[in-house]
Protein backbone atom coordinates (compact mmCIF):
# COMPACT_ATOMS: atom_id res chain seq x y z
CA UNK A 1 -5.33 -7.77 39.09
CA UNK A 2 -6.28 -10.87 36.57
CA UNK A 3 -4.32 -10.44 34.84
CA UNK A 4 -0.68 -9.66 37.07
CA UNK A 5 1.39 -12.49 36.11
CA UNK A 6 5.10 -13.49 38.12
CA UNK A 7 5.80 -15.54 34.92
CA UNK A 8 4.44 -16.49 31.80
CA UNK A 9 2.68 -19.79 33.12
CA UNK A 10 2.50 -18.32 36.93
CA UNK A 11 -0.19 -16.48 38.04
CA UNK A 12 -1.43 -15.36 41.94
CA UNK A 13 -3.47 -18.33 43.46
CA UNK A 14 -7.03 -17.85 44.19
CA UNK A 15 -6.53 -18.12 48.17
CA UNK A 16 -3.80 -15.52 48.01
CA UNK A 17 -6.27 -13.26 45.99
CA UNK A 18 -9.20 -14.12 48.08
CA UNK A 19 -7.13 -12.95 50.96
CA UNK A 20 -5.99 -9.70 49.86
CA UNK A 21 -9.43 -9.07 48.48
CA UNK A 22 -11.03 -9.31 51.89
CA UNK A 23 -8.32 -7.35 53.71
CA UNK A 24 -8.58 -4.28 51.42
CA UNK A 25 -12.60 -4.09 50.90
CA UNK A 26 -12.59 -3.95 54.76
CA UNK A 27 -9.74 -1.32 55.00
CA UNK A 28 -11.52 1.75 56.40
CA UNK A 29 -9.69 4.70 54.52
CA UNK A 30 -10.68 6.74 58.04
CA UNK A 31 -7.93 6.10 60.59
CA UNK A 32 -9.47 5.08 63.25
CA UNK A 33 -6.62 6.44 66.21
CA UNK A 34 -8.60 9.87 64.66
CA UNK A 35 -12.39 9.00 66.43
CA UNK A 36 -12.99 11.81 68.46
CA UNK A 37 -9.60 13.49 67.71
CA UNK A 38 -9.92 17.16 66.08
CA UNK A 39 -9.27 17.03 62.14
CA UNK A 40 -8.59 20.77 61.36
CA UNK A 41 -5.12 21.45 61.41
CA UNK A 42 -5.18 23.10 64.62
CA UNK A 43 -5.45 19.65 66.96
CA UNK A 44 -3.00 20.10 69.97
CA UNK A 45 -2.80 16.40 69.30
CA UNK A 46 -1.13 16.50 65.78
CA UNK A 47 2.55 16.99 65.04
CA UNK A 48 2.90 20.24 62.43
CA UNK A 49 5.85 22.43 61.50
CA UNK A 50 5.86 26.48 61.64
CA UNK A 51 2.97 25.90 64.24
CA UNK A 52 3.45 29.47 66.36
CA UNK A 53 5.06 31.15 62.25
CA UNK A 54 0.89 30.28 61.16
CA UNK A 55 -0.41 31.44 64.15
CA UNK A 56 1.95 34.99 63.75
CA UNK A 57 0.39 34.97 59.93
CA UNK A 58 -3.22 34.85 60.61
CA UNK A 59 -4.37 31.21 61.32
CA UNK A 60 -4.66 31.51 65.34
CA UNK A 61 -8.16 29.78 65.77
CA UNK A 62 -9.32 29.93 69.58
CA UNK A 63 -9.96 26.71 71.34
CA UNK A 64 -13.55 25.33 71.87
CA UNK A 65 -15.46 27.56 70.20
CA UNK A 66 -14.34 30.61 73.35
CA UNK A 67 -13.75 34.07 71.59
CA UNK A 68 -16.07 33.60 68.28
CA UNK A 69 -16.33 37.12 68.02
CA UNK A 70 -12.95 38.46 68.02
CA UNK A 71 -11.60 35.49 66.09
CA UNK A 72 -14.24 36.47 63.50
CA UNK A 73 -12.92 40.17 63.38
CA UNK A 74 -9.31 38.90 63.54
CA UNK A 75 -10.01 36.71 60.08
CA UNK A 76 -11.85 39.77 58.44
CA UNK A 77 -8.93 41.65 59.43
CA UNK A 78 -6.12 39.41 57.78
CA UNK A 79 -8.23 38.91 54.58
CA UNK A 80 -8.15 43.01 54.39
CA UNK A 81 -4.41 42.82 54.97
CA UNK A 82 -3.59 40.25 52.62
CA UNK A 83 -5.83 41.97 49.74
CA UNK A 84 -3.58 44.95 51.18
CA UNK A 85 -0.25 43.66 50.29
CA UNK A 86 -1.66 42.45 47.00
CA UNK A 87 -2.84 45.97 46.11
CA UNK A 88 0.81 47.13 47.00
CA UNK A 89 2.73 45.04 45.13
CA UNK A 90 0.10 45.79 41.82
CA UNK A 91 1.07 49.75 42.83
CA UNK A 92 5.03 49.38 42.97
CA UNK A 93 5.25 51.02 39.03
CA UNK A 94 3.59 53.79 40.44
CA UNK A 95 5.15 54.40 43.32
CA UNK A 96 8.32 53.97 41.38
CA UNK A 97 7.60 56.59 38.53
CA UNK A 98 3.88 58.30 40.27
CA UNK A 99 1.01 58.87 38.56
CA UNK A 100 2.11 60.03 35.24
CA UNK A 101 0.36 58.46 32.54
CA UNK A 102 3.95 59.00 30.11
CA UNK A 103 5.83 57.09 33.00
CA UNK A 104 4.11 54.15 33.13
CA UNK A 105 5.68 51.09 32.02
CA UNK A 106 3.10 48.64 31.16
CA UNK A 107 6.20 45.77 31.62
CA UNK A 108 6.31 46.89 35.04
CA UNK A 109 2.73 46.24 36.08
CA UNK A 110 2.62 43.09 34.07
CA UNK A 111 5.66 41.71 36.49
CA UNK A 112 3.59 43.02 39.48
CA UNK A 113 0.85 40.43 38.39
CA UNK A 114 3.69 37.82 38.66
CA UNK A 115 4.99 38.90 41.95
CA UNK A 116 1.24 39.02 43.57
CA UNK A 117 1.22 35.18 42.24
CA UNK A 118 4.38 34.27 43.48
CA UNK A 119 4.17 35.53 47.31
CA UNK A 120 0.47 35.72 47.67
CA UNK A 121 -0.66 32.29 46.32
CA UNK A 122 0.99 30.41 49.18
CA UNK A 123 -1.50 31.72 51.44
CA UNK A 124 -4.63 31.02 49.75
CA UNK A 125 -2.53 27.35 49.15
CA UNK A 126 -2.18 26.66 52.62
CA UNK A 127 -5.65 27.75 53.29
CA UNK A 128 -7.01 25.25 51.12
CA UNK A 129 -4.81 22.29 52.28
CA UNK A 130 -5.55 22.46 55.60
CA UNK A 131 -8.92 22.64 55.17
CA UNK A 132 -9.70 20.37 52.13
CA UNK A 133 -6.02 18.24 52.54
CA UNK A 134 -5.36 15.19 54.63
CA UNK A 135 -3.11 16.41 56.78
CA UNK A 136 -4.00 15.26 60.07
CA UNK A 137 -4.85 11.84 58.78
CA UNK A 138 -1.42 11.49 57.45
CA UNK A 139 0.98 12.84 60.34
CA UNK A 140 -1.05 10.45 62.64
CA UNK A 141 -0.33 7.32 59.95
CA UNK A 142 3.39 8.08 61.13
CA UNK A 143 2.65 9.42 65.08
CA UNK A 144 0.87 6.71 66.18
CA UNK A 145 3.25 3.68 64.61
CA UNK A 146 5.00 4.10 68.12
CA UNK A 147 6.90 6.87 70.19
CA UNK A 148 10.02 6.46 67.94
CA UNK A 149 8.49 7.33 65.16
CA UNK A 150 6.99 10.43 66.97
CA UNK A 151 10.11 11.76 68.27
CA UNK A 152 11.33 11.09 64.31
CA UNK A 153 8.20 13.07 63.13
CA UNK A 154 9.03 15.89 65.76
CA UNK A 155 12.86 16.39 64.72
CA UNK A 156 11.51 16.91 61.12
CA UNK A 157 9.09 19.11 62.06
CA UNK A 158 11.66 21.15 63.97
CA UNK A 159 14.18 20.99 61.01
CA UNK A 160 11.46 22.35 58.66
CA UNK A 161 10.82 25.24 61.13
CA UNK A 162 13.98 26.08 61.02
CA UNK A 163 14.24 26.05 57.10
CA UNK A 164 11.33 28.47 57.35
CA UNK A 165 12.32 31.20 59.55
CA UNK A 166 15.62 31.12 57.36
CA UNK A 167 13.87 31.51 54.46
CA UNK A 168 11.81 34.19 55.74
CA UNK A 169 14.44 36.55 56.95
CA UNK A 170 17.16 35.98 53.87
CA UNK A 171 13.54 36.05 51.57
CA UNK A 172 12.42 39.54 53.54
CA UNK A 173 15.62 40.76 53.53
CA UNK A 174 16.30 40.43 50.10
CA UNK A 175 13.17 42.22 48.63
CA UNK A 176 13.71 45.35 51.75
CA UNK A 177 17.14 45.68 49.39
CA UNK A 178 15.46 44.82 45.72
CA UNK A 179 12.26 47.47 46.58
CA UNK A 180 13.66 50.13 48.54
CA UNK A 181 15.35 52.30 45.61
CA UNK A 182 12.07 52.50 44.46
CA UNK A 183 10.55 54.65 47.75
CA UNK A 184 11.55 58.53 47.96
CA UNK A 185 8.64 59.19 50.93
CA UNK A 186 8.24 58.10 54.61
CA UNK A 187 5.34 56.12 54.03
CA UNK A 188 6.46 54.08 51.47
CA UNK A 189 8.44 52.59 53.92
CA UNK A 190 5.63 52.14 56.49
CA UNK A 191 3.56 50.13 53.73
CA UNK A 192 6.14 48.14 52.13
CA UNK A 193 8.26 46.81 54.63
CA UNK A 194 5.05 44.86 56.75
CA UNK A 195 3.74 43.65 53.35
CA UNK A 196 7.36 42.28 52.77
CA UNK A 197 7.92 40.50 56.04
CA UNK A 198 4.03 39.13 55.63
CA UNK A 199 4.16 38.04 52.36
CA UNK A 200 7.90 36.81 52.89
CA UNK A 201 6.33 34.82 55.85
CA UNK A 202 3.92 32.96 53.88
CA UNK A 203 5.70 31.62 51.25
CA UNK A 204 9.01 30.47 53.52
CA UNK A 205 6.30 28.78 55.79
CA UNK A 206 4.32 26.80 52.46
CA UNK A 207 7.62 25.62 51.08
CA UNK A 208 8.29 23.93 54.66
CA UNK A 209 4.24 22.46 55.05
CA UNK A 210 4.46 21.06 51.55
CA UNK A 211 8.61 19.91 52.20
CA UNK A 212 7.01 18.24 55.58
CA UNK A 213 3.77 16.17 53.54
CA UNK A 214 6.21 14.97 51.28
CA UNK A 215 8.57 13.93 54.26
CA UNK A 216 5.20 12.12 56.06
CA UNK A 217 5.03 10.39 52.63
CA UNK A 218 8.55 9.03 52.69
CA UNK A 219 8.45 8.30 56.58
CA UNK A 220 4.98 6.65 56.04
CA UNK A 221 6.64 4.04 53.16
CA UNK A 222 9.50 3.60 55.61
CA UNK A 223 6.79 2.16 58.32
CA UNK A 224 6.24 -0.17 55.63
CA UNK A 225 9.55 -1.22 54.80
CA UNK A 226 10.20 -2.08 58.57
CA UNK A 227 7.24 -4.20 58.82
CA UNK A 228 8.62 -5.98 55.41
CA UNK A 229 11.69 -7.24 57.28
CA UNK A 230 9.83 -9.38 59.49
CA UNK A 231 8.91 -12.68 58.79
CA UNK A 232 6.35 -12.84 60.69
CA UNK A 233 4.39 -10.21 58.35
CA UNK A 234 2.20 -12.32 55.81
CA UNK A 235 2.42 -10.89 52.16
CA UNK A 236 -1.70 -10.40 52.19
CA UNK A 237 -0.74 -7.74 55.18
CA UNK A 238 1.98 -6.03 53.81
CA UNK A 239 0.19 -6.05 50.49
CA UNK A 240 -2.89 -4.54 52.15
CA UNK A 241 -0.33 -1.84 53.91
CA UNK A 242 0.68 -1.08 50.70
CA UNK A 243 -2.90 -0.27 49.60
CA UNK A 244 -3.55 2.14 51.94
CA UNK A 245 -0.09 3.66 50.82
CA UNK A 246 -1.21 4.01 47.76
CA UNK A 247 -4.59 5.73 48.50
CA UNK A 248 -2.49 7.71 50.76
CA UNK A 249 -0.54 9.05 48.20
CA UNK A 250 -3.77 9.35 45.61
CA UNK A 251 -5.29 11.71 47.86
CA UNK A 252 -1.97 14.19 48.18
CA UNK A 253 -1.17 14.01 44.62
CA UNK A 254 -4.79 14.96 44.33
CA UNK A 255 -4.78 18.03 46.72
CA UNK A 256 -1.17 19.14 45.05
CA UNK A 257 -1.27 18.56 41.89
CA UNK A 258 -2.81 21.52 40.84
CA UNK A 259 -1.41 23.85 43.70
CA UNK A 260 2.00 22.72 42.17
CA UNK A 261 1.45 22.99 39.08
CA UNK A 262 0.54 26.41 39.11
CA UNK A 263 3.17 27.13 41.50
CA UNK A 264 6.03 26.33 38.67
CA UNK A 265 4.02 27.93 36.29
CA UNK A 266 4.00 31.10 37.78
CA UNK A 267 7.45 31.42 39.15
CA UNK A 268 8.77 30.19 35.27
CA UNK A 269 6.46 33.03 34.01
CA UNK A 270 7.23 35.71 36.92
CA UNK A 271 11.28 34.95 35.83
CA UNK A 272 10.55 35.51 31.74
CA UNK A 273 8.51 38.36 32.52
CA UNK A 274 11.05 40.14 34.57
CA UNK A 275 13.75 39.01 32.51
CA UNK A 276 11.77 41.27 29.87
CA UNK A 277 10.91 44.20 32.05
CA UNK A 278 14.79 44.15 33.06
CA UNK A 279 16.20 44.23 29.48
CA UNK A 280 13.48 46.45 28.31
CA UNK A 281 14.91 48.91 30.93
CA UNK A 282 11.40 49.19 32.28
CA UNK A 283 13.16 49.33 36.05
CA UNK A 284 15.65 52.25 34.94
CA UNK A 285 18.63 52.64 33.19
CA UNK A 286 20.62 52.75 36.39
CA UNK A 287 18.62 49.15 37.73
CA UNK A 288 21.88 47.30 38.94
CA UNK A 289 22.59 43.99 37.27
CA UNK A 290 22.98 42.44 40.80
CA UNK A 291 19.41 42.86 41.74
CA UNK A 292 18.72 41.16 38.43
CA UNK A 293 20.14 38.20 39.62
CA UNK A 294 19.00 38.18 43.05
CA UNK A 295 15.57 38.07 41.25
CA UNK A 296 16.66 35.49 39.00
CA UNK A 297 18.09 33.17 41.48
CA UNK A 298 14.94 33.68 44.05
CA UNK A 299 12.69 32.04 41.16
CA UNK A 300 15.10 29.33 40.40
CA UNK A 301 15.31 28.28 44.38
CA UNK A 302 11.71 27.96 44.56
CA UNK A 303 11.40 25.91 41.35
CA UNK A 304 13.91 23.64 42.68
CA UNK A 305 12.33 23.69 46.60
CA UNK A 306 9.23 21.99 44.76
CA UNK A 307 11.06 19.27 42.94
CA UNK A 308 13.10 18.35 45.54
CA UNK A 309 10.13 16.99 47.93
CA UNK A 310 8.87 14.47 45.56
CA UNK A 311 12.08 13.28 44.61
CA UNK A 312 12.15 12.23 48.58
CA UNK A 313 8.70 10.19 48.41
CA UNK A 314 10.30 8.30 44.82
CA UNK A 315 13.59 7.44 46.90
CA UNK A 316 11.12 5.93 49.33
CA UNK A 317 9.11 4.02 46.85
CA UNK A 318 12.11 2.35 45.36
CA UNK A 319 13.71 1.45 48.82
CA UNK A 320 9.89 -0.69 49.35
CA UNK A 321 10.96 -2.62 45.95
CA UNK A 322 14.42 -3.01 47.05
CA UNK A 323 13.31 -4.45 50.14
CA UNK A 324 10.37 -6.82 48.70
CA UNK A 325 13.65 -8.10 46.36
CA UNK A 326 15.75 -8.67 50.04
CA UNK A 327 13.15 -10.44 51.35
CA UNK A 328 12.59 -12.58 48.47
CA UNK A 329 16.53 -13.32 48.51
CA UNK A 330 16.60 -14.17 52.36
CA UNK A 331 14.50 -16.97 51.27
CA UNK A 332 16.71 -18.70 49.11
CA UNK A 333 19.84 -20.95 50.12
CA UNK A 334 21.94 -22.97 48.33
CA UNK A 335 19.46 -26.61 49.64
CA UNK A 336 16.28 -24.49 48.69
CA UNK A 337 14.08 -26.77 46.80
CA UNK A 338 10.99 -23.85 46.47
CA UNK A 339 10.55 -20.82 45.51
CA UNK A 340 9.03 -18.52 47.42
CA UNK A 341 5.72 -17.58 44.98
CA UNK A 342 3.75 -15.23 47.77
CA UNK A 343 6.78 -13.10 48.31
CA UNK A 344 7.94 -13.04 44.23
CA UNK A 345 4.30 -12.58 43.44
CA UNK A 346 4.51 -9.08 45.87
CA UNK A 347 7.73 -8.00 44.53
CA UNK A 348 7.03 -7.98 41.43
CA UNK A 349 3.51 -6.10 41.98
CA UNK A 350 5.23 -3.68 44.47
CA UNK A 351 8.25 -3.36 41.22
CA UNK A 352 5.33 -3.08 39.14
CA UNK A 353 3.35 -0.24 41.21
CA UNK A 354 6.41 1.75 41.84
CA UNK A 355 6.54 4.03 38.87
CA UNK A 356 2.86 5.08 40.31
CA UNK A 357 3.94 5.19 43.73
CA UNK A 358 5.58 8.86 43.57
CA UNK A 359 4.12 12.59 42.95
CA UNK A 360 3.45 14.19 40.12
CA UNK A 361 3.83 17.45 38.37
CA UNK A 362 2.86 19.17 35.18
CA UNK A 363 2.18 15.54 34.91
CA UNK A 364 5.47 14.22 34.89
CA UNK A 365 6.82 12.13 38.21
CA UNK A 366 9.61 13.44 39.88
CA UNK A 367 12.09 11.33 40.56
CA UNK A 368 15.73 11.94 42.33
CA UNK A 369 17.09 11.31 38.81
CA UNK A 370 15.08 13.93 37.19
CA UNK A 371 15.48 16.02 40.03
CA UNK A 372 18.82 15.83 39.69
CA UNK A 373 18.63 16.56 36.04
CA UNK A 374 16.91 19.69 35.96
CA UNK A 375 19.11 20.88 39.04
CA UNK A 376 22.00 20.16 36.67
CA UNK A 377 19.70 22.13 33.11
CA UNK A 378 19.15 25.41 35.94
CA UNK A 379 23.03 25.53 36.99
CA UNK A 380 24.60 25.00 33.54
CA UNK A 381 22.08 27.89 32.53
CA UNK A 382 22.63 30.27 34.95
CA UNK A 383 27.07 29.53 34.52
CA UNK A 384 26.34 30.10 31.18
CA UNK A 385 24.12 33.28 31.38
CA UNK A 386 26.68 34.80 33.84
CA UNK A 387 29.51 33.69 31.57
CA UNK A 388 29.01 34.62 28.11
CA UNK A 389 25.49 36.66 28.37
CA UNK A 390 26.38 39.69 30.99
CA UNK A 391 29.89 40.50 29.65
CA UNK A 392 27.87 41.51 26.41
CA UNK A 393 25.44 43.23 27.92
CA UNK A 394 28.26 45.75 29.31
CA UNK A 395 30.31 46.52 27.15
């Protein structure tokens, strides 16, 4: 901060400093509206989307400690199911060819190991964020500003429940169709088409939790940009607002950077891996091209359903640096003699900050440009593939 300059003679006055200084070493990074408020993800008091999908999925948690016992036997029993479903899905080559050590296709298994990644990771994901996360910290940033803010929060929340039980049936749905040529007994029915609607349920319901942080995020910089168009707001405050923004955001990108990460990963390995075991005929001669696609286009969604979140909290952090520059410009008339240092002097730190201000992935911030981008790279791909690469393929 020495060094943060508005010009090349200009730099932040000592008060100012002294100020800002004070205001953030006494920011308590635990919201206080949370004393004596429940902090797991299951407070009646906290705003979250796909509330009663979790509960259908296994994270029902009884109130007040009542029930102990059976909740403990209900856990045990949807870890048992979920290592279920991932035993199923590793099985599919032989359910598809039996037990025949000349029919398996090693191809086969090895995309197996990508599907168990890319429907069963979501709910060890979710798991982990509501329990290690800052969930309930953050929704309450946003619920408690005032009740317009909550009813904002809770049309969100509804949206994003809505994108979820979409995704679930048209996600279900699709692998019922893309599995079920595969099954010639009775049974394989009665095992595959619970693991699909379970495992279909858990990833629909992640992409909406991690859409919703992200939304917080962008809601929680809007807060900010409200209080910037007051005058009445001192630059030390909204400086120190910004602060906690910026912790804020720290501790996110620190619980999803990884999750992320690996999320992409696996879903741009699960689509070259299958694009292998399909050409390799490892799925049949008689595996329609259709169901290829399907595939295809199932990885490429959830690819883009992770970029597009961040790209929301980077639109937010460039309308706080638009609106620093407005409120710098309201200040200035054609008889101003001054210029208005405190409010330049935050501008140019909030212009500064901005770049730092978003999430990140693979490293990389994602921003609605780059978003936009690689939306653009995935479509021009696909046209292409569908254009010039499957007419070869038949003939």
């Amino acid at each position: 901060m020495a060094g943060f300059e508005l010009g090349e003679s200009t730099t932040i006055n000592s008060r100012y400093m002294s100020e800002v200084t004070a205001s953030y070493n006494s920011f308590d990074e635990t919201n206080p509206l949370l004393t004596g408020l429940d902090r797991e993800s299951g407070s009646p008091e906290v705003i979250r989307p796909c509330y009663y999908l979790l509960q259908i999925l296994g994270m029902w948690k009884p109130k007040d400690g009542k029930f102990a016992f059976t909740w403990r036997v209900y856990r045990l029993f949807v870890y048992i199911f979920w290592l279920g479903c991932l035993a199923a899905i590793m099985c599919l080559d032989f359910i598809h060819y039996g037990f025949d050590k000349s029919n398996i296709h090693v191809t086969e298994i090895i995309n197996s190991v990508g599907t168990c990644f890319v429907f069963l990771c979501p709910f060890m994901f979710t798991l982990y964020y509501f329990k290690r996360g800052q969930y309930v910290e953050l929704v309450f940033s946003v619920q408690n500003v005032s009740h317009e803010w909550k009813q904002k929060l809770s049309r969100i929340s509804r949206w994003y429940t809505f994108m979820s039980v979409i995704l679930w049936g048209l996600c279900a749905a699709f692998f019922m169709v893309h599995w079920f040529p595969f099954f010639s007994k009775w049974w394989h029915y009665g095992i595959y088409v619970p693991a699909v609607v379970y495992i279909s349920g858990w990833w629909s319901t992640w992409l909406s939790l991690y859409g919703f942080v992200c939304h917080v995020h962008s809601l929680q910089i809007d807060t900010v940009v409200e209080e910037m168009k007051s005058r009445e707001r001192k630059p030390t405050t909204i400086l120190q607002k910004h602060f906690q923004l910026q912790t804020s955001l720290e501790r996110t990108q620190k619980d999803f950077f990884l999750i992320i990460s690996l999320a992409l990963a696996y879903h741009a390995l699960d689509l070259i891996i299958f694009s292998f075991a399909y050409f390799s005929s490892a799925f049949g001669k008689d595996y329609p091209m259709w169901q290829y696609i399907g595939t295809v286009l199932f990885d490429l969604i959830s690819i883009i359903f992770k970029l597009y979140p961040p790209a929301i909290v980077a639109a937010a952090s460039h309308r706080l640096v638009a609106q620093a520059s407005k409120r710098c410009q309201s200040q200035l008339t054609p008889f101003t003699t001054e210029l208005p240092i405190e409010d330049m002097q935050l501008f140019q730190y909030m212009a500064w900050r901005e770049s730092d201000m978003g999430l990140k992935i693979l490293g990389i911030r994602i921003t609605v440009e780059l978003a936009i981008k690689i939306l653009m790279t995935i479509s021009t791909a696909a046209i292409s593939f569908v254009a010039f690469v499957i007419p070869k393929l038949n003939k």
